[in-house]
PDB file of N, CA and C in Angstrom:
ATOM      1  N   UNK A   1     -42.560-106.366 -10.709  1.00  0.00           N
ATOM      2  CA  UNK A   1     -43.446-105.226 -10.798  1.00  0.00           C
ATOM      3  C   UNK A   1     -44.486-105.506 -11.893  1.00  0.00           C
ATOM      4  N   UNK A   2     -45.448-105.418 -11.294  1.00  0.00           N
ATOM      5  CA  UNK A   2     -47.396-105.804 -12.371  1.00  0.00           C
ATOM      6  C   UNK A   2     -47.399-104.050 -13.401  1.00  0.00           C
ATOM      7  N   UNK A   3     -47.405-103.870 -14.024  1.00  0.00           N
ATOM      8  CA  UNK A   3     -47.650-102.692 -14.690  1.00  0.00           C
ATOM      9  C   UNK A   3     -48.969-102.189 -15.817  1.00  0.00           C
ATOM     10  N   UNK A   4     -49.882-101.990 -15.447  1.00  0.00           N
ATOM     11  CA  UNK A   4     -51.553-101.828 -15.378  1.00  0.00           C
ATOM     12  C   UNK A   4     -51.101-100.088 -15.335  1.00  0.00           C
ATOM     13  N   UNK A   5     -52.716 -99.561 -16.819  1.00  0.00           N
ATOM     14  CA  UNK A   5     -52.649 -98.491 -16.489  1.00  0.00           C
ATOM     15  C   UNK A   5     -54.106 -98.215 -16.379  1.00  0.00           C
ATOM     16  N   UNK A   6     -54.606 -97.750 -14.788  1.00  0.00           N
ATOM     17  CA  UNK A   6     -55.881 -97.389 -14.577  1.00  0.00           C
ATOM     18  C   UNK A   6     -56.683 -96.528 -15.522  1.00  0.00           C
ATOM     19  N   UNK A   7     -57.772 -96.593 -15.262  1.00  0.00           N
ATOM     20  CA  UNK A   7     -58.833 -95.317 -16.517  1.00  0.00           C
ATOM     21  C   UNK A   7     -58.854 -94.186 -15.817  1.00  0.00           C
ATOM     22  N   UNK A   8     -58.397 -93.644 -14.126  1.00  0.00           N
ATOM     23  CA  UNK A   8     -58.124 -92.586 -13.641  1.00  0.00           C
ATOM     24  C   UNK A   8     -59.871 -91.618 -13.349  1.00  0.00           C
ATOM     25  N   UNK A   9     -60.913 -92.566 -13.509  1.00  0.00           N
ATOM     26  CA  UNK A   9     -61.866 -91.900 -13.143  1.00  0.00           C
ATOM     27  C   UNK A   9     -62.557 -92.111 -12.320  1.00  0.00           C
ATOM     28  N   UNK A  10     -63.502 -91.748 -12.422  1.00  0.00           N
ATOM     29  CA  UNK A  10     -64.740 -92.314 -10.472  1.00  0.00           C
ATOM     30  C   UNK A  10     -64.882 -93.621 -11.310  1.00  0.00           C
ATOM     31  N   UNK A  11     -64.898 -94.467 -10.409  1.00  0.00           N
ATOM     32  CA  UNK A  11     -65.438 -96.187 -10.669  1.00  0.00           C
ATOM     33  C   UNK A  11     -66.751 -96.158 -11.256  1.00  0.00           C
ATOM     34  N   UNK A  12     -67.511 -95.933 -10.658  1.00  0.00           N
ATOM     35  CA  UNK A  12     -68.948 -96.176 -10.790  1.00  0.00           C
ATOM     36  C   UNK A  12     -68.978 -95.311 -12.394  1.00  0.00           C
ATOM     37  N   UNK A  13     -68.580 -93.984 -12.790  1.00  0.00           N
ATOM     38  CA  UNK A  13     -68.822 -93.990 -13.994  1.00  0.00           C
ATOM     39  C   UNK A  13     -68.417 -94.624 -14.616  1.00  0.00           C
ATOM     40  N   UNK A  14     -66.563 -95.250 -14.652  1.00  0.00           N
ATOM     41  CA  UNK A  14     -66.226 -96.091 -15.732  1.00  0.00           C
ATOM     42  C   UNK A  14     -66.870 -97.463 -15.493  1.00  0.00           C
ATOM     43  N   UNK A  15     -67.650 -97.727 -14.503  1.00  0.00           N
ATOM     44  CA  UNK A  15     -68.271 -99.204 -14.715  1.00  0.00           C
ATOM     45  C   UNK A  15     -69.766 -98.882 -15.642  1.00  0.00           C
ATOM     46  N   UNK A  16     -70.119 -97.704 -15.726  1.00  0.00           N
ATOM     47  CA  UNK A  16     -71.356 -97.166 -16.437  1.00  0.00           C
ATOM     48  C   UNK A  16     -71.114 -97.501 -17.625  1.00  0.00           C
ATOM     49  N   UNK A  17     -69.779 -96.867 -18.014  1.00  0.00           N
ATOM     50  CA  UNK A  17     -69.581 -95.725 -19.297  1.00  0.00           C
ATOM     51  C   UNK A  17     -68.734 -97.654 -20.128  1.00  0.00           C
ATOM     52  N   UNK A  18     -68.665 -98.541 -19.680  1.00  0.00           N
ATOM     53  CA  UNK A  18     -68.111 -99.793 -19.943  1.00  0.00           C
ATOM     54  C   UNK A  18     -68.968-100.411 -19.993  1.00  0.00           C
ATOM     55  N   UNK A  19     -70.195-100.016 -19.423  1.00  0.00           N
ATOM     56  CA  UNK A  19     -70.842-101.317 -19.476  1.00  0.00           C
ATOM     57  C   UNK A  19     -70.837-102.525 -18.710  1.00  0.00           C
ATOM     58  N   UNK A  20     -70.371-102.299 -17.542  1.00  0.00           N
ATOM     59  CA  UNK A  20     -69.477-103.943 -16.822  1.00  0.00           C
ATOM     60  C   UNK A  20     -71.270-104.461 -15.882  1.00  0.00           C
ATOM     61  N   UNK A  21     -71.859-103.161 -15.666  1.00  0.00           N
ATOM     62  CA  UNK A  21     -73.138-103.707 -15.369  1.00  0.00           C
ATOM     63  C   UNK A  21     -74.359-103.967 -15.824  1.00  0.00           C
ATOM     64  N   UNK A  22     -73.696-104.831 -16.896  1.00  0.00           N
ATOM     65  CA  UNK A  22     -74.729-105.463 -18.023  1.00  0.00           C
ATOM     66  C   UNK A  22     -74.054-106.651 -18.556  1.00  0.00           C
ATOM     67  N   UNK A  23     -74.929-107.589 -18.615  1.00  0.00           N
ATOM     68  CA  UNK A  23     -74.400-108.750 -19.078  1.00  0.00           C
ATOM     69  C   UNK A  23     -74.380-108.904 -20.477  1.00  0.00           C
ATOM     70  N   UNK A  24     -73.563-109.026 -21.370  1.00  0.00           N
ATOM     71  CA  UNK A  24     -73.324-109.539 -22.520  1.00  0.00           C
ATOM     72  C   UNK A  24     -72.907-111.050 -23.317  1.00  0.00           C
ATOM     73  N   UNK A  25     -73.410-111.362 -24.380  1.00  0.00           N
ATOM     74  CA  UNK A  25     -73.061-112.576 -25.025  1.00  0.00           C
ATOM     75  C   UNK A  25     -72.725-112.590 -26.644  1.00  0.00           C
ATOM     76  N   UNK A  26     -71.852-113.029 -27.148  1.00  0.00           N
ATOM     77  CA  UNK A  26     -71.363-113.124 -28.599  1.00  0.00           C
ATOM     78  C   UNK A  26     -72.105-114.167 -29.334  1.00  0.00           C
ATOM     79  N   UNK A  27     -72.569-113.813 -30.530  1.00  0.00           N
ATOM     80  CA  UNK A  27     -73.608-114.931 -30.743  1.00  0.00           C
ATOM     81  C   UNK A  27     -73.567-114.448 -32.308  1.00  0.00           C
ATOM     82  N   UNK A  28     -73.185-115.345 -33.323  1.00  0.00           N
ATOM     83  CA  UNK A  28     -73.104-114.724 -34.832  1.00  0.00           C
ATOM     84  C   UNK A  28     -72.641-113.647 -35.088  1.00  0.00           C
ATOM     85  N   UNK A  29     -71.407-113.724 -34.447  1.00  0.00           N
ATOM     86  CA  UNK A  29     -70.416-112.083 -34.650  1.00  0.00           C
ATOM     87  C   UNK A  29     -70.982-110.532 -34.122  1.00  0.00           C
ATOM     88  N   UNK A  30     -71.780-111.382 -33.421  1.00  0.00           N
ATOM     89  CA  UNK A  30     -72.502-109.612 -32.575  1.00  0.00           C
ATOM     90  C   UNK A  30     -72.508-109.828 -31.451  1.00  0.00           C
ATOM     91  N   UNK A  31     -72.635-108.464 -30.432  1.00  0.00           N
ATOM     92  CA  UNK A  31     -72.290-108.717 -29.452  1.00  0.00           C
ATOM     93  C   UNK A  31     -74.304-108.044 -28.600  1.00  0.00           C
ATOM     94  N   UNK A  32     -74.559-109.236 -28.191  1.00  0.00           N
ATOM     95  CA  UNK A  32     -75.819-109.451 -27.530  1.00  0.00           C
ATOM     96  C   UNK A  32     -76.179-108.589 -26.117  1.00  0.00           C
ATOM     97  N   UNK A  33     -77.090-107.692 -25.869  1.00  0.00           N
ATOM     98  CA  UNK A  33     -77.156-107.253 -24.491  1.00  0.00           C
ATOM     99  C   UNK A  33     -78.086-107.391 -23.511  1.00  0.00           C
ATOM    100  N   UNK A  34     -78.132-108.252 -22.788  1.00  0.00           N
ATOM    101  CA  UNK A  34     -79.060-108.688 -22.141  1.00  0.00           C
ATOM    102  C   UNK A  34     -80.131-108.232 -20.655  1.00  0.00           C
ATOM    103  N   UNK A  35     -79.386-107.208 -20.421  1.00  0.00           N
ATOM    104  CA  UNK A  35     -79.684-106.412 -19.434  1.00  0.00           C
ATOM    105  C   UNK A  35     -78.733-106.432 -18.000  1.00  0.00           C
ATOM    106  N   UNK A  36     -79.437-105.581 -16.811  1.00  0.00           N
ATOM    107  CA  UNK A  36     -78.625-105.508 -15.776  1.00  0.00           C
ATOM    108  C   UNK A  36     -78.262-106.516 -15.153  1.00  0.00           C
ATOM    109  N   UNK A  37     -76.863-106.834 -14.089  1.00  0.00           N
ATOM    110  CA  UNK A  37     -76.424-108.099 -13.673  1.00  0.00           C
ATOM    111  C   UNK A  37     -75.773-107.111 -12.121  1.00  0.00           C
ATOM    112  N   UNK A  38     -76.088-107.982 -11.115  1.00  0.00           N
ATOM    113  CA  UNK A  38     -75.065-107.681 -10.068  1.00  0.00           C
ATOM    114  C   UNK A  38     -73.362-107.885 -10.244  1.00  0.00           C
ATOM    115  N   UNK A  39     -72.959-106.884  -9.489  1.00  0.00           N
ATOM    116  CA  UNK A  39     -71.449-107.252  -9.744  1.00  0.00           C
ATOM    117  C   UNK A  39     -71.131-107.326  -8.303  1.00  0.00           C
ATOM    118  N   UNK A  40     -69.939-107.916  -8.035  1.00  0.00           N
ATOM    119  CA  UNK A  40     -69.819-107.819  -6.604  1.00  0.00           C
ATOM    120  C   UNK A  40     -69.433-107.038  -5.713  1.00  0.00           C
ATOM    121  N   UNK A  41     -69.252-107.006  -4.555  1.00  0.00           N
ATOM    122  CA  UNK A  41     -68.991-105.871  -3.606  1.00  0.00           C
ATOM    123  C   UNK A  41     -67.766-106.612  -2.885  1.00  0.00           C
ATOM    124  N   UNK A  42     -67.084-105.460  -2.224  1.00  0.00           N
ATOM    125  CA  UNK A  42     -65.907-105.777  -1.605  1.00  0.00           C
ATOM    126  C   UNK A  42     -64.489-105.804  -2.084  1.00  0.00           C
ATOM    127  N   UNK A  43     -64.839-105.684  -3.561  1.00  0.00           N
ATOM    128  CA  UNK A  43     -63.434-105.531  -4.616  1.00  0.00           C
ATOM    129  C   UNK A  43     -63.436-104.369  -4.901  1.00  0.00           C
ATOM    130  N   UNK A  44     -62.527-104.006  -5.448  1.00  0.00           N
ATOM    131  CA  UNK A  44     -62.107-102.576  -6.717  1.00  0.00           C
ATOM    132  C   UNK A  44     -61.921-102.701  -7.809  1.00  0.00           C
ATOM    133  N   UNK A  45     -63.489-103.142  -8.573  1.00  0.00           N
ATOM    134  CA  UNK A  45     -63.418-102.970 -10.173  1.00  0.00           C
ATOM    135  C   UNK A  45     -62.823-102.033 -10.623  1.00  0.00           C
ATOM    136  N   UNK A  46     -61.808-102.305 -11.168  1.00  0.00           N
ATOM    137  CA  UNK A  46     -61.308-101.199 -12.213  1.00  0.00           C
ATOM    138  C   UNK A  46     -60.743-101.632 -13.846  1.00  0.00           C
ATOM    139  N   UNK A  47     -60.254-100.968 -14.343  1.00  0.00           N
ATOM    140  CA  UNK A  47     -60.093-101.148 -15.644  1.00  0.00           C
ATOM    141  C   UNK A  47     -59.160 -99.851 -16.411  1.00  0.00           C
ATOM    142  N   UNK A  48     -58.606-100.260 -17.595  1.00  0.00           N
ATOM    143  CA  UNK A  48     -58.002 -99.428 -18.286  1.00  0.00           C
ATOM    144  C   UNK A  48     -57.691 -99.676 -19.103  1.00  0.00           C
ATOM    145  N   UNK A  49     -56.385 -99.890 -19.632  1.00  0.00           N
ATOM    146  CA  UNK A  49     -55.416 -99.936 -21.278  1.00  0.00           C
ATOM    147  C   UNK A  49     -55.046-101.619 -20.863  1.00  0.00           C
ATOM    148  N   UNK A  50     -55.431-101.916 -22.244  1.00  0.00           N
ATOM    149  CA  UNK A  50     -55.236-103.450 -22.159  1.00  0.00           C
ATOM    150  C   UNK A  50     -54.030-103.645 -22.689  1.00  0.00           C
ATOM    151  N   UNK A  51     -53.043-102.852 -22.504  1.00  0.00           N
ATOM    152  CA  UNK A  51     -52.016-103.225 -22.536  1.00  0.00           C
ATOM    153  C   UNK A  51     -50.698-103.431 -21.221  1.00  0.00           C
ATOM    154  N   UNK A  52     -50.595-104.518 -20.956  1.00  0.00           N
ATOM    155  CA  UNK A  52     -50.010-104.470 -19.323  1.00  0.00           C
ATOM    156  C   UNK A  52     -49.108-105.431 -19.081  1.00  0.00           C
ATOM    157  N   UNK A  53     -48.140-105.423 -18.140  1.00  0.00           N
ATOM    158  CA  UNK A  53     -47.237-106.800 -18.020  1.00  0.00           C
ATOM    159  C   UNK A  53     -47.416-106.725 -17.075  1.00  0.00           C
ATOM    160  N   UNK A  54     -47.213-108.120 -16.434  1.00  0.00           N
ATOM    161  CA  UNK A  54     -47.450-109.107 -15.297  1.00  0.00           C
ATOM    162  C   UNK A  54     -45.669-109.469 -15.390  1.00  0.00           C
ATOM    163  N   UNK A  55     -45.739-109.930 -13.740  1.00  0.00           N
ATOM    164  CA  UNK A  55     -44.626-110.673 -13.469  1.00  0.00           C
ATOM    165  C   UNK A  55     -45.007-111.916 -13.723  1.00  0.00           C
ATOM    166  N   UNK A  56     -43.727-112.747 -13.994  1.00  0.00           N
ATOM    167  CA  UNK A  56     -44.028-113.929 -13.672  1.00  0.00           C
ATOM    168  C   UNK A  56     -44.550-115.181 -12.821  1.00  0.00           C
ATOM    169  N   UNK A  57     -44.694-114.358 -11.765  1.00  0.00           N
ATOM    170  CA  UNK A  57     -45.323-115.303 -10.241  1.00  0.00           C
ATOM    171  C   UNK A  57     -46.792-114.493 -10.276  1.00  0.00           C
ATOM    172  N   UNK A  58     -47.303-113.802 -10.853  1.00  0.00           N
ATOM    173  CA  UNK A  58     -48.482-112.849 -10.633  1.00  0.00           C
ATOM    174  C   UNK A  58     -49.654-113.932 -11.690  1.00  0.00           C
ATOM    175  N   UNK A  59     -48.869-114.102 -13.050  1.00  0.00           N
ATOM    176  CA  UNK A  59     -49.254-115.016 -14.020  1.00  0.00           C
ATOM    177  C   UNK A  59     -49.477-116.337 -13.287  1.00  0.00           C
ATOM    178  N   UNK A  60     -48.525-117.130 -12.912  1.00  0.00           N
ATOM    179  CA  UNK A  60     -48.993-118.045 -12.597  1.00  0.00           C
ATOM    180  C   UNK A  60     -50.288-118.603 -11.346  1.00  0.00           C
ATOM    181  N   UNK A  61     -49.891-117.401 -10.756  1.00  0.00           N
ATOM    182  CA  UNK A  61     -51.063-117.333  -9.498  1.00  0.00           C
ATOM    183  C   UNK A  61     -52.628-116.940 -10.557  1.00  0.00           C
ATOM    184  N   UNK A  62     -52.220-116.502 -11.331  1.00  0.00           N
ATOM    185  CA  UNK A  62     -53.554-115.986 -12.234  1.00  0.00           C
ATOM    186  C   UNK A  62     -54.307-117.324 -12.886  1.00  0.00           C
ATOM    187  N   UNK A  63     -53.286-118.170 -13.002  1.00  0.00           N
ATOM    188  CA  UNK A  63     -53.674-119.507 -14.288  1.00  0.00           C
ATOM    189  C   UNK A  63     -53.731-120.497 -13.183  1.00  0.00           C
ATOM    190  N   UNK A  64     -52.809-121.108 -12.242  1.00  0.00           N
ATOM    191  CA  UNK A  64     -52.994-122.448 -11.462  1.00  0.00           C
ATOM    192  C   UNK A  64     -53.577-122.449 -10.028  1.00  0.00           C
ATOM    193  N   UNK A  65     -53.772-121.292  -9.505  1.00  0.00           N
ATOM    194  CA  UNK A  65     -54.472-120.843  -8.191  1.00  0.00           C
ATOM    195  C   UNK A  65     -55.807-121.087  -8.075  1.00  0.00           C
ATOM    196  N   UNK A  66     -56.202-122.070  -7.148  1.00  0.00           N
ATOM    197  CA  UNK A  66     -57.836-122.222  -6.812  1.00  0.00           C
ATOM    198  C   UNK A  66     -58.253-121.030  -5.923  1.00  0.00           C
ATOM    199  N   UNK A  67     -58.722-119.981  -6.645  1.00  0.00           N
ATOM    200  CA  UNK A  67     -59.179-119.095  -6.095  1.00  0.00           C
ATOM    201  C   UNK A  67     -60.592-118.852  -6.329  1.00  0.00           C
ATOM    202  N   UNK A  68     -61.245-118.588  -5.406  1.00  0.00           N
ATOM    203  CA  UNK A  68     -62.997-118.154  -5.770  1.00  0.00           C
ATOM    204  C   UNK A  68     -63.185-117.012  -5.884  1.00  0.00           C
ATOM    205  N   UNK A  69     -62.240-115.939  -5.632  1.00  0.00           N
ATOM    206  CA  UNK A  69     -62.190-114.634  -6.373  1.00  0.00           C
ATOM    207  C   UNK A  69     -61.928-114.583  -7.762  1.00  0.00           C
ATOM    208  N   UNK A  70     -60.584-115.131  -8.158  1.00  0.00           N
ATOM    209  CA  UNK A  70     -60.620-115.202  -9.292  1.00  0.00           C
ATOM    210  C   UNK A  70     -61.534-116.065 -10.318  1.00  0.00           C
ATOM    211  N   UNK A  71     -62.213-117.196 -10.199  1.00  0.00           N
ATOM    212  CA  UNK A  71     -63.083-118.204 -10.546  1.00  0.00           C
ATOM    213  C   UNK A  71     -64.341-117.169 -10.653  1.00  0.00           C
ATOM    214  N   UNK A  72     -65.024-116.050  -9.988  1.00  0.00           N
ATOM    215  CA  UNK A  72     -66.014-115.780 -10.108  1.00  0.00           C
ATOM    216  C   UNK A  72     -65.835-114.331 -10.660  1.00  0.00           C
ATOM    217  N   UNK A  73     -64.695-113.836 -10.558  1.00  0.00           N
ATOM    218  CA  UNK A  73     -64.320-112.855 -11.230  1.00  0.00           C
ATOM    219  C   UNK A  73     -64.473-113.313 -12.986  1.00  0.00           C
ATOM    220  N   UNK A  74     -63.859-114.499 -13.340  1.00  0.00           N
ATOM    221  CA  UNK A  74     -63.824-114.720 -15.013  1.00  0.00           C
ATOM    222  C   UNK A  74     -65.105-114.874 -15.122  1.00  0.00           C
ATOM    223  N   UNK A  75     -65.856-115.628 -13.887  1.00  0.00           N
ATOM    224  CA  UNK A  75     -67.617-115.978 -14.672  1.00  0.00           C
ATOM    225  C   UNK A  75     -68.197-114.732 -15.416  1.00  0.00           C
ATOM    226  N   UNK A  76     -67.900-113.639 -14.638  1.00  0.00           N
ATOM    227  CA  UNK A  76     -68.654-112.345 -14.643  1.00  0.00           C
ATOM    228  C   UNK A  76     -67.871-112.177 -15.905  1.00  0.00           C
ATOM    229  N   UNK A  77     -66.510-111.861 -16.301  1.00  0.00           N
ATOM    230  CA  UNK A  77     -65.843-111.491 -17.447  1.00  0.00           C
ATOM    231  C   UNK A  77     -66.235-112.176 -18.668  1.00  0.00           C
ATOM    232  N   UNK A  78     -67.067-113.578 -18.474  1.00  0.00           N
ATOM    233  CA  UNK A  78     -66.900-114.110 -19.986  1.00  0.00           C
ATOM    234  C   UNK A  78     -68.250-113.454 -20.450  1.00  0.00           C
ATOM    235  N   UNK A  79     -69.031-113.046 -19.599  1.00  0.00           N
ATOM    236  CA  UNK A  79     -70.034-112.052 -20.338  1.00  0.00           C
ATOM    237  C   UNK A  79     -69.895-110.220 -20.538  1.00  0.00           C
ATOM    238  N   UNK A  80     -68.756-110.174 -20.245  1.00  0.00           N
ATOM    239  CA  UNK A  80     -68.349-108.469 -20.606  1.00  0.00           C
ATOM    240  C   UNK A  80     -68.001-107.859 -21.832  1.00  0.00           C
ATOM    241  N   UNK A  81     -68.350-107.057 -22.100  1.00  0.00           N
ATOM    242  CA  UNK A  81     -67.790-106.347 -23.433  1.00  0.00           C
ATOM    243  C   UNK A  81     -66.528-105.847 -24.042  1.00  0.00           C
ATOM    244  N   UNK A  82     -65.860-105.418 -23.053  1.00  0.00           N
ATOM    245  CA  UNK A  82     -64.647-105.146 -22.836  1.00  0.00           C
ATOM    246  C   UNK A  82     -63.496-105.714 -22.142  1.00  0.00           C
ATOM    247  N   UNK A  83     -63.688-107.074 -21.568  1.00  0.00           N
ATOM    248  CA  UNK A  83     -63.097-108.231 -20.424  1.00  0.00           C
ATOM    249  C   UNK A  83     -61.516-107.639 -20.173  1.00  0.00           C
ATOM    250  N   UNK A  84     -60.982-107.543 -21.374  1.00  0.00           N
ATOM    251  CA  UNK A  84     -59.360-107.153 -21.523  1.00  0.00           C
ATOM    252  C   UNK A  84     -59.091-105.841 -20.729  1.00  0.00           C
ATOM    253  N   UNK A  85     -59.741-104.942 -20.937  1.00  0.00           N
ATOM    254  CA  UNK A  85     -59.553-103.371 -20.307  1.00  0.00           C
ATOM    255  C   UNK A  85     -59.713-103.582 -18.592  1.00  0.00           C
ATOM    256  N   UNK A  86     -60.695-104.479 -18.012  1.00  0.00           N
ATOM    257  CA  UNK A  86     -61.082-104.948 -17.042  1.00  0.00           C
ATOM    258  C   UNK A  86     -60.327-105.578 -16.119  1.00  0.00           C
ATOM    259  N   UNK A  87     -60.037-106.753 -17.123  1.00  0.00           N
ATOM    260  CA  UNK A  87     -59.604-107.834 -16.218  1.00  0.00           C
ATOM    261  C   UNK A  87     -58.477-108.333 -15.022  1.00  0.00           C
ATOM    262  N   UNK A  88     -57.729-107.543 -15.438  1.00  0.00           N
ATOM    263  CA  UNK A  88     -56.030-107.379 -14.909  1.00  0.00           C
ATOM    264  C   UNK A  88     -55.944-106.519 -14.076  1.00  0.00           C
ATOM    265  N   UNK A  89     -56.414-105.076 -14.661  1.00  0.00           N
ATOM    266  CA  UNK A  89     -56.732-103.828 -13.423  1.00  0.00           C
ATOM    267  C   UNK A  89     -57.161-104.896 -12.076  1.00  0.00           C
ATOM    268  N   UNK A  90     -58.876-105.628 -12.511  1.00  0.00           N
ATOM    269  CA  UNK A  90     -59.024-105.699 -11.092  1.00  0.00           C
ATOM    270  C   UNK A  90     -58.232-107.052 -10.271  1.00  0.00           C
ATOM    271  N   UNK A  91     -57.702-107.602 -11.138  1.00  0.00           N
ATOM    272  CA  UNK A  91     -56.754-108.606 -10.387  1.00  0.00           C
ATOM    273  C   UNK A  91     -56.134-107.991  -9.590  1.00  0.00           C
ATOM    274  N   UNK A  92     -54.963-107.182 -10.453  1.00  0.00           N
ATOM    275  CA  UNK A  92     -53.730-106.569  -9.498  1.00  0.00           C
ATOM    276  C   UNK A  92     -54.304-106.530  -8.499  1.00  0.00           C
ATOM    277  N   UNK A  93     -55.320-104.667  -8.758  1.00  0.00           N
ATOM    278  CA  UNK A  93     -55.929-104.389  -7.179  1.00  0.00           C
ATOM    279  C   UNK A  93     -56.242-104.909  -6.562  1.00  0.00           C
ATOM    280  N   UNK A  94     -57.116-106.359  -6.530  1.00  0.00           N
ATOM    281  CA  UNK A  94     -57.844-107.140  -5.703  1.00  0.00           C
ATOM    282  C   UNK A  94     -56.602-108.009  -4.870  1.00  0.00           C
ATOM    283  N   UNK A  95     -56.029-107.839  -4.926  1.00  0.00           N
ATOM    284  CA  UNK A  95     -54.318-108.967  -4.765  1.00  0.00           C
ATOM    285  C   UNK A  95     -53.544-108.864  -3.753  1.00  0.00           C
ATOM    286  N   UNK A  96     -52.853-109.718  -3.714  1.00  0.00           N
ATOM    287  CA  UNK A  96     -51.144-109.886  -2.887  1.00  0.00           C
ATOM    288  C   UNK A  96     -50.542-108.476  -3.709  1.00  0.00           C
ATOM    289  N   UNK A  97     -50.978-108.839  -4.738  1.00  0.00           N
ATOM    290  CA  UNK A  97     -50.019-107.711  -5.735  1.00  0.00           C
ATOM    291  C   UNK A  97     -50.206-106.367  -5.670  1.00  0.00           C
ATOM    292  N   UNK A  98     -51.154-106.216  -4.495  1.00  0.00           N
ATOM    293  CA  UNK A  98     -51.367-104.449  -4.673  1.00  0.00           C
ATOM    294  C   UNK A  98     -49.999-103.944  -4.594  1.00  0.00           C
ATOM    295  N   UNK A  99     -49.173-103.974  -3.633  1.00  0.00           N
ATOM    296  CA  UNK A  99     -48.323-103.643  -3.212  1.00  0.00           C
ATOM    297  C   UNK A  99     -47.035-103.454  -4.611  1.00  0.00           C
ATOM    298  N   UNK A 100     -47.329-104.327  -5.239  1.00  0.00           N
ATOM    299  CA  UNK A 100     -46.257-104.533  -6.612  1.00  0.00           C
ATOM    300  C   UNK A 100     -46.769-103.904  -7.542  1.00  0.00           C
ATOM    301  N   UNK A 101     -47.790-103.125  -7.702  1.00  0.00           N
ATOM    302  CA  UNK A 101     -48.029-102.507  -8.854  1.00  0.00           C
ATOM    303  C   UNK A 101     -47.483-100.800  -9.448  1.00  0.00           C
ATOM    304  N   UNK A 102     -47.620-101.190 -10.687  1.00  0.00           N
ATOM    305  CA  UNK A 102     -46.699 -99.839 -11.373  1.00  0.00           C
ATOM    306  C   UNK A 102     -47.996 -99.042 -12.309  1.00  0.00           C
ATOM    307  N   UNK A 103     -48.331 -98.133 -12.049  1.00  0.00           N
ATOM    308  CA  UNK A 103     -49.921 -97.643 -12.709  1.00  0.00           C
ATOM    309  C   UNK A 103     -49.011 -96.195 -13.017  1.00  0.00           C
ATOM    310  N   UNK A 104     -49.023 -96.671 -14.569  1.00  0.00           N
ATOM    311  CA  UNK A 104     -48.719 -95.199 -15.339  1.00  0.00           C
ATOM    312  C   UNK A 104     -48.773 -96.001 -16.821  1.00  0.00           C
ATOM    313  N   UNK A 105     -48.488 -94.601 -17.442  1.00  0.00           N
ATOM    314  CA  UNK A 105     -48.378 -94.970 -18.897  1.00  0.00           C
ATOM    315  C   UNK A 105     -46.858 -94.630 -19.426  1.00  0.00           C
ATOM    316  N   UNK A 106     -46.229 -95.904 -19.664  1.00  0.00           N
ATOM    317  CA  UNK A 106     -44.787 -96.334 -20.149  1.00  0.00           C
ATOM    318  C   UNK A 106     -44.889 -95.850 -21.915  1.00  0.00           C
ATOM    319  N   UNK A 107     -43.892 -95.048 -22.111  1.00  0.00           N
ATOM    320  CA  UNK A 107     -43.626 -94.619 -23.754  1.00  0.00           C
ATOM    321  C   UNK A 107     -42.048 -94.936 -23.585  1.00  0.00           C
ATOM    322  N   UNK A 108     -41.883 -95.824 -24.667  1.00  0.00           N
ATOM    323  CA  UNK A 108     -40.613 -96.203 -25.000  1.00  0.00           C
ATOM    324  C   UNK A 108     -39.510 -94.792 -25.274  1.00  0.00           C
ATOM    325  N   UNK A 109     -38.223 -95.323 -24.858  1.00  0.00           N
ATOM    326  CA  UNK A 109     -37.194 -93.975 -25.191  1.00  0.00           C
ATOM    327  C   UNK A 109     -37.413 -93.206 -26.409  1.00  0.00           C
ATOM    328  N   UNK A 110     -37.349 -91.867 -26.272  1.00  0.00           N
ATOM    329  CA  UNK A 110     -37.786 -90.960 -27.253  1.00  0.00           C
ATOM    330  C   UNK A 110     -38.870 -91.197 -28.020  1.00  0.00           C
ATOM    331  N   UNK A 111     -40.010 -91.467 -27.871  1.00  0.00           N
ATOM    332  CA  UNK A 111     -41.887 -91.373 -28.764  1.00  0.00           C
ATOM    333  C   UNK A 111     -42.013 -90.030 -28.072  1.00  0.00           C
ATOM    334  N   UNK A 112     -42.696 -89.592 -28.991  1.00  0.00           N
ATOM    335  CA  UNK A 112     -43.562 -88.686 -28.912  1.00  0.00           C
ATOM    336  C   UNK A 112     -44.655 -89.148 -27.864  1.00  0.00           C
ATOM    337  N   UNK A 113     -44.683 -87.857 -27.034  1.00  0.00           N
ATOM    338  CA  UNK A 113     -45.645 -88.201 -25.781  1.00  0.00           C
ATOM    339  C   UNK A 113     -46.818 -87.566 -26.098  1.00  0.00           C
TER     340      UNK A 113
END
């Protein structure tokens, strides 16, 4: 089970309100903005809490898989502002793994919710 927790809003604003349609670059500890960039069509950008676990077969398909989804998915990410909040959301969704995913927010036994 992939466990990703979505941002729960209309796409198109959280791709606004993120920034994902604008290209960015790091350059002397600042972060550079270069203007608008196409993103692609046919996926489900999404994004959320960069905090998430992957299975172990999800990972490796992530790191040794010749994929041109994923290959053009990171191009676009190494110029994002936020890549981490991004990146995983749209894996899962885009995936074999839809089917395996767990989208909530996990609080350890007894925290304060």
């Amino acid at each position: 089970m992939n466990f990703v927790k979505s941002h729960g809003q209309d796409t198109q604003k959280f791709i606004t309100k993120q920034g994902l349609d604008r290209a960015f670059y790091e350059c002397d500890e600042h972060m550079w903005r270069f203007g608008r960039r196409p993103l692609p069509t046919g996926i489900r950008l999404d994004g959320g809490s960069d905090w998430i676990a992957l299975t172990h077969d999800f990972a490796s398909y992530l790191i040794f898989a010749n994929n041109t989804l994923i290959r053009g998915l990171l191009q676009i990410y190494a110029h994002t502002l936020l890549p981490a909040e991004v990146t995983f959301n749209t894996f899962v969704n885009s995936s074999y793994q839809l089917s395996n995913l767990f989208s909530a927010v996990l609080f350890p036994h007894g925290a304060d919710q």
